[in-house]
N, C-alpha and C. Protein backbone atom coordinates (compact mmCIF):
# COMPACT_ATOMS: atom_id res chain seq x y z
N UNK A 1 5.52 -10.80 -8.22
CA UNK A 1 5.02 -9.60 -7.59
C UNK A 1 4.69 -9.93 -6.14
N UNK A 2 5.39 -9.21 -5.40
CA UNK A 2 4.71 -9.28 -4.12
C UNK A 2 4.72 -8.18 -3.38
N UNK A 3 3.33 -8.64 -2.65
CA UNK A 3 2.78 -7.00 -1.99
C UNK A 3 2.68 -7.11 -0.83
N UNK A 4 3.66 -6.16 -0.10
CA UNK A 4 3.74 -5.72 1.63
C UNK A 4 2.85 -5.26 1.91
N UNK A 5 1.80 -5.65 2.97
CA UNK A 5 0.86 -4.96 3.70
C UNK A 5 1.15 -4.61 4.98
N UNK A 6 0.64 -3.58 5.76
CA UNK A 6 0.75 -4.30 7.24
C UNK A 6 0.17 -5.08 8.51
N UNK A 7 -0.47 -5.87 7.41
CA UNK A 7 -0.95 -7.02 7.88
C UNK A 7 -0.48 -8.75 7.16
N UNK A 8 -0.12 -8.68 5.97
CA UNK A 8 0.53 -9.64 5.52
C UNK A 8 1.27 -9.33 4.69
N UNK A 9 1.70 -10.10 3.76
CA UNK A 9 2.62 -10.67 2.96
C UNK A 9 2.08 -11.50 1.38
N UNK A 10 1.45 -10.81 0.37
CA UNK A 10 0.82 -11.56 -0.01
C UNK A 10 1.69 -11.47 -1.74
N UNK A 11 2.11 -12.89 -1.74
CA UNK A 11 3.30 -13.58 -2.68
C UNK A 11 2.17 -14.26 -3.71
N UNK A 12 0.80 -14.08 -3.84
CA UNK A 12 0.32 -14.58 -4.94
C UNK A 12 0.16 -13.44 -6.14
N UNK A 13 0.39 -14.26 -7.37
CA UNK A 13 0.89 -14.16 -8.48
C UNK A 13 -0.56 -14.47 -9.52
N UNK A 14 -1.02 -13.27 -9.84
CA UNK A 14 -1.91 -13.22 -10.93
C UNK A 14 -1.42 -13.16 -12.57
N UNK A 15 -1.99 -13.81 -13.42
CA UNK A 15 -1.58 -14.08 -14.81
C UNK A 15 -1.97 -12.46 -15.37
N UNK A 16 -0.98 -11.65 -15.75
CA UNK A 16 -0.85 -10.38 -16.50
C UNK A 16 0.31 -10.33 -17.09
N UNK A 17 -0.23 -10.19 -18.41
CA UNK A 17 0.34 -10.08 -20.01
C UNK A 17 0.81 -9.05 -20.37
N UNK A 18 1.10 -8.55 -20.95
CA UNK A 18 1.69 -7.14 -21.02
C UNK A 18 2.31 -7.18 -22.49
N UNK A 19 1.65 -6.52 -23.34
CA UNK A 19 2.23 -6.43 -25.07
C UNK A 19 1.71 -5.69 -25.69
N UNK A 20 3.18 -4.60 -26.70
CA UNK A 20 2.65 -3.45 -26.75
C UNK A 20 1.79 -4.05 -28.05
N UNK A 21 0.83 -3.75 -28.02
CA UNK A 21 -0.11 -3.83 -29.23
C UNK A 21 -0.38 -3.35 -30.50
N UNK A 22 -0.13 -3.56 -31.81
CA UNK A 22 0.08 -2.29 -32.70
C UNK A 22 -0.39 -2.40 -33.99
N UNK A 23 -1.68 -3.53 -33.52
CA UNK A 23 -2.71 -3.40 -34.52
C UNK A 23 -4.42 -3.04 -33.94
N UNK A 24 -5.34 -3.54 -35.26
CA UNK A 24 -6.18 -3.00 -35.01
C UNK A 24 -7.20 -3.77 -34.30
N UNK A 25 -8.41 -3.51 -34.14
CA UNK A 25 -9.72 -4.50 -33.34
C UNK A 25 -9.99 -5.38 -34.06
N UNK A 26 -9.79 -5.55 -35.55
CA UNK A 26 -10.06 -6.53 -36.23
C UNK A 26 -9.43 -7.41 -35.89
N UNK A 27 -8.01 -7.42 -35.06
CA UNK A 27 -7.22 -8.42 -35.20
C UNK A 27 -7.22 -9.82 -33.64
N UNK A 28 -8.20 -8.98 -32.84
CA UNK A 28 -8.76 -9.78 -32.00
C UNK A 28 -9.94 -11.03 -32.08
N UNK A 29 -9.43 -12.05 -31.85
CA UNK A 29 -10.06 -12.87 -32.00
C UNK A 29 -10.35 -13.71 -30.69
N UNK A 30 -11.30 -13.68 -30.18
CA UNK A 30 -11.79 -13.92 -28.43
C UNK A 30 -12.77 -15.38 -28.57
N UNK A 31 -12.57 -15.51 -27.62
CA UNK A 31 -13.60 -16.77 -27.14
C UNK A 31 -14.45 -16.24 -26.46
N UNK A 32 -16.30 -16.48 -27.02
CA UNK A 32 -16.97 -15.67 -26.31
C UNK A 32 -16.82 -16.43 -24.69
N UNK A 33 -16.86 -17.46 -24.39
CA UNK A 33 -17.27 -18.15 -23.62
C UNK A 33 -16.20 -17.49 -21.89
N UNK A 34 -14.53 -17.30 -22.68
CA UNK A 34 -14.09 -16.78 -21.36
C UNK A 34 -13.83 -15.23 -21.51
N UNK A 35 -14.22 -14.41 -22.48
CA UNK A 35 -13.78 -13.29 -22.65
C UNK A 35 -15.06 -12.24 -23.16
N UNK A 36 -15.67 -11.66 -22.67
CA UNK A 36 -16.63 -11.03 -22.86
C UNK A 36 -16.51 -9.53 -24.15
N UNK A 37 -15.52 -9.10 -23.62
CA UNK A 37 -14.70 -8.09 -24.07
C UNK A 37 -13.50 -7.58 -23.91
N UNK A 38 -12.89 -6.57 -24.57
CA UNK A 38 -11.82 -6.21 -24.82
C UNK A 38 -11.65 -4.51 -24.56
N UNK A 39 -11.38 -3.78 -23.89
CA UNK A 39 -11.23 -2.37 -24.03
C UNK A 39 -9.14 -2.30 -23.50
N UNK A 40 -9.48 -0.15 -23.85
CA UNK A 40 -8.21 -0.04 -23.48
C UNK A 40 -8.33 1.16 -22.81
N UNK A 41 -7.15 1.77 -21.98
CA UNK A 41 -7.10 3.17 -21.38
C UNK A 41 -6.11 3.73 -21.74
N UNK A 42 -5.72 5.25 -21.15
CA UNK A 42 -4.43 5.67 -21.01
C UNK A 42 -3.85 5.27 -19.84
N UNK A 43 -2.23 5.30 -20.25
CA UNK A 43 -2.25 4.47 -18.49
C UNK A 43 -1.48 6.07 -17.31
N UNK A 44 -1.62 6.87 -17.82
CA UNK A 44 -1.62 8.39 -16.98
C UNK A 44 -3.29 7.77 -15.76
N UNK A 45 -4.02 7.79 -16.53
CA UNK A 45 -5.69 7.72 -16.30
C UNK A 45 -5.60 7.02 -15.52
N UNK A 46 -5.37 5.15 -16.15
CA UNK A 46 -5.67 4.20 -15.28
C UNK A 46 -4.98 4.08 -13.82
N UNK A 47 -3.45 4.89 -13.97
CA UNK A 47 -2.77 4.68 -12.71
C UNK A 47 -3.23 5.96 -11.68
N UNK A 48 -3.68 6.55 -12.10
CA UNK A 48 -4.66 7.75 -10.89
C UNK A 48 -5.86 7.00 -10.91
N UNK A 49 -6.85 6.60 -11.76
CA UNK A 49 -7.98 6.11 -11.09
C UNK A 49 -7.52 4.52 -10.37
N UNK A 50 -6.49 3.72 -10.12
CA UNK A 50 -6.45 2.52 -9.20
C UNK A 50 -5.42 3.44 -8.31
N UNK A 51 -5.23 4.14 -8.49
CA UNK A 51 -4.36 4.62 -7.13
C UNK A 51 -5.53 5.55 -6.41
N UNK A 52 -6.46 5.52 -6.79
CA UNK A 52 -7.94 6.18 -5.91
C UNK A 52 -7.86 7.62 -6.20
N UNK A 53 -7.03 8.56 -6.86
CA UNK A 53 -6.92 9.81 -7.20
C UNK A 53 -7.99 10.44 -7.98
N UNK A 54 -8.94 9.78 -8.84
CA UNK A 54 -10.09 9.98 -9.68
C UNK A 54 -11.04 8.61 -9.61
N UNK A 55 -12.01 9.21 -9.81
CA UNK A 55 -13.54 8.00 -9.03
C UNK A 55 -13.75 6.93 -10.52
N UNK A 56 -13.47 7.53 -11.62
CA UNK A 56 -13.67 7.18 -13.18
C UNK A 56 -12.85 6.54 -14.12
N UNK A 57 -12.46 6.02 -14.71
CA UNK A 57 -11.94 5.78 -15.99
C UNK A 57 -12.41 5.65 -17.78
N UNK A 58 -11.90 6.39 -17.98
CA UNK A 58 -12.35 6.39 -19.42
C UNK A 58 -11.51 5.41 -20.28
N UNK A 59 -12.37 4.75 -20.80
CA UNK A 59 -11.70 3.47 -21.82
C UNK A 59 -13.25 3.44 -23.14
N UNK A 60 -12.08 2.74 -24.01
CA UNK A 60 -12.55 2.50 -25.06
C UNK A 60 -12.36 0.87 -26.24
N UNK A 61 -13.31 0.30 -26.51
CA UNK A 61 -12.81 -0.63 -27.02
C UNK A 61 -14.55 -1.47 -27.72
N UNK A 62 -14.53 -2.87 -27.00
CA UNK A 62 -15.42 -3.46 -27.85
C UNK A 62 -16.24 -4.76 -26.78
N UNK A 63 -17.55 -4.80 -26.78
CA UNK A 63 -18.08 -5.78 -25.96
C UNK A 63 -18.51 -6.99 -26.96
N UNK A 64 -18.48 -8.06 -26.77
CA UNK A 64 -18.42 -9.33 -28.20
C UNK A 64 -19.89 -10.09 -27.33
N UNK A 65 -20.35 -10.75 -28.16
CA UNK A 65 -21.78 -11.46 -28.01
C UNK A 65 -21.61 -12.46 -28.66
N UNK A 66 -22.47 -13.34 -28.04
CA UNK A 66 -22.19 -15.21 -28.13
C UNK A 66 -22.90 -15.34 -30.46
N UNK A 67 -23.75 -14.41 -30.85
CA UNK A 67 -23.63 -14.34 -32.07
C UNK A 67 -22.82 -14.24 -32.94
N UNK A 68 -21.45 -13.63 -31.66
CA UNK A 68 -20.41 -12.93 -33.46
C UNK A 68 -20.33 -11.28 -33.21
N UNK A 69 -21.64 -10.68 -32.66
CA UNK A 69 -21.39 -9.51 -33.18
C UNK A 69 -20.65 -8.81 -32.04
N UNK A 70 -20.64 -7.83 -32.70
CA UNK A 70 -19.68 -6.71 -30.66
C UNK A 70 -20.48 -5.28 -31.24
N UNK A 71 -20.39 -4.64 -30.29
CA UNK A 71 -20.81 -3.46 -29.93
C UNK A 71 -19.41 -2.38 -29.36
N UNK A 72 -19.66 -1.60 -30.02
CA UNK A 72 -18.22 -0.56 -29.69
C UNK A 72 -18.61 -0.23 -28.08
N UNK A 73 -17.29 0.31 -27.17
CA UNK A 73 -17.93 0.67 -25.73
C UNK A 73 -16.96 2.22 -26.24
N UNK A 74 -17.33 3.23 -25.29
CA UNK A 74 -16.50 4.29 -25.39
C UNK A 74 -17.10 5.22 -24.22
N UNK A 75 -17.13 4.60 -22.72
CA UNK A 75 -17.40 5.35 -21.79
C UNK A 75 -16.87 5.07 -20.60
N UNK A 76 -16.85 6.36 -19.59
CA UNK A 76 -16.45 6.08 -18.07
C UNK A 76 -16.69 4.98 -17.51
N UNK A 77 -15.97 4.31 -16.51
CA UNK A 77 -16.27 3.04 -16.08
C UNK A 77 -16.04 3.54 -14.56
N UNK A 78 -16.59 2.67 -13.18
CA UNK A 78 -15.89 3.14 -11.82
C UNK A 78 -15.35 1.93 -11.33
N UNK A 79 -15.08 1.73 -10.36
CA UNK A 79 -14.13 0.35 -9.50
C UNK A 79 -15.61 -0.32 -9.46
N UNK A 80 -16.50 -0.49 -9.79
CA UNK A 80 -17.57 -1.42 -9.74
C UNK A 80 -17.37 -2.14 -11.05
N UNK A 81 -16.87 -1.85 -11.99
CA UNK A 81 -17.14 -2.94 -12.99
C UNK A 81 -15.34 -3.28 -13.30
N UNK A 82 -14.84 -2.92 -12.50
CA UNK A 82 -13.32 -4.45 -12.40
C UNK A 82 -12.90 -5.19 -10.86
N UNK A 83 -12.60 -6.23 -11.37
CA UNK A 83 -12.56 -7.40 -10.33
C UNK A 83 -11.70 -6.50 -9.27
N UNK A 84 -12.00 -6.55 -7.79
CA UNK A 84 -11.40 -5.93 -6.67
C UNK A 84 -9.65 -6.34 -6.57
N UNK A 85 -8.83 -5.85 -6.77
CA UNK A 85 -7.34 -5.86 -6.36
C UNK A 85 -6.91 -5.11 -6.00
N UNK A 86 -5.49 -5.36 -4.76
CA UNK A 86 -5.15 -4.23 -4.30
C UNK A 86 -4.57 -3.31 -4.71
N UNK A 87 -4.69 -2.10 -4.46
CA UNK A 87 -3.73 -0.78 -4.89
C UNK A 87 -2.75 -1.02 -4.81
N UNK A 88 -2.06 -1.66 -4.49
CA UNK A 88 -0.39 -1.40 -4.10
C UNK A 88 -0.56 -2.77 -5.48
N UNK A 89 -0.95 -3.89 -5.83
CA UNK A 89 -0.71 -4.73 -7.14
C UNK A 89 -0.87 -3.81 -8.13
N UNK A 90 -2.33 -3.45 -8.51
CA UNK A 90 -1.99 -2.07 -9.84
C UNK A 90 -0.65 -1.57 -9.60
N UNK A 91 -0.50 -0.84 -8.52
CA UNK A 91 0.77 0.07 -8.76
C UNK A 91 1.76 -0.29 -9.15
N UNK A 92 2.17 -1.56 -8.71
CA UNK A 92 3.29 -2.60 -9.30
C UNK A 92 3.09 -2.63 -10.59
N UNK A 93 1.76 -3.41 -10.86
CA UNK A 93 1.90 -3.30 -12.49
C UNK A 93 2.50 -2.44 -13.41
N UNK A 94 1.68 -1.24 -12.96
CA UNK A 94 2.00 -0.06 -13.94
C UNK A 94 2.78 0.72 -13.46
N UNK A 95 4.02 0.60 -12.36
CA UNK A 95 5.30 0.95 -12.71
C UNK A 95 6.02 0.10 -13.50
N UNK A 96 5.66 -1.42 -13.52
CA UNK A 96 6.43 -2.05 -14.39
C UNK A 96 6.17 -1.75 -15.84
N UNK A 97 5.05 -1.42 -16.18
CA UNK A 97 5.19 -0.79 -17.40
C UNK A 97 5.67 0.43 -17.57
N UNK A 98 5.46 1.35 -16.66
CA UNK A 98 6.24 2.56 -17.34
C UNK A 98 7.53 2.35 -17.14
N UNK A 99 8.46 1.67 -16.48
CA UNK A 99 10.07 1.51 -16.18
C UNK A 99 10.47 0.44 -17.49
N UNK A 100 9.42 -0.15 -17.84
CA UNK A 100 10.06 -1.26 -18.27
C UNK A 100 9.69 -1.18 -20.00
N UNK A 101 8.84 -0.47 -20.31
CA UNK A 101 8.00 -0.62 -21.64
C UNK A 101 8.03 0.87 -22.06
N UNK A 102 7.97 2.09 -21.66
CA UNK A 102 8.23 3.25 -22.12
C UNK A 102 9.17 4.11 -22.47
């Protein structure tokens, strides 16, 4: 992936997985230590809210605790609680999924 700015050129390459998934939450099994949690979106949603078109995202999934247990999540989230990347990388992403996976 690489993303034209007009100011650089930036050829670094973040680790993103991409698999359609087609079971259930039970079947996740996480390390609390690097993975806190697990949620999911629509990706209509997610690609208007990282393309800045809506302030929100709605996702749903599961937050895990160093006991074992998790707690269901099932609410709006804003660009404050995911790591800062640029718009034009989302967008890459998730044309590559819709061209490539739908």
């Amino acid at each position: 992936c690489i993303i034209v700015s007009e100011n650089m050129i930036d050829n670094e390459f973040c680790h993103v997985y991409i698999y359609p998934f087609k079971h259930d939450w039970e079947s996740f099994k996480l390390q609390y230590e690097e993975v806190s949690g697990v949620v999911r979106a629509k990706l209509d949603e997610a690609e208007a809210f990282f393309l800045g078109e809506t302030a929100t995202l709605n996702i749903e999934g599961y937050e895990y605790f160093p006991d074992g247990q998790r707690a269901k999540i099932v609410r709006p989230v804003g660009a404050a609680q995911f790591v800062p990347y640029r718009e034009l990388y989302v967008a890459h992403v998730i044309k590559f999924v819709k061209d490539k996976m739908l």
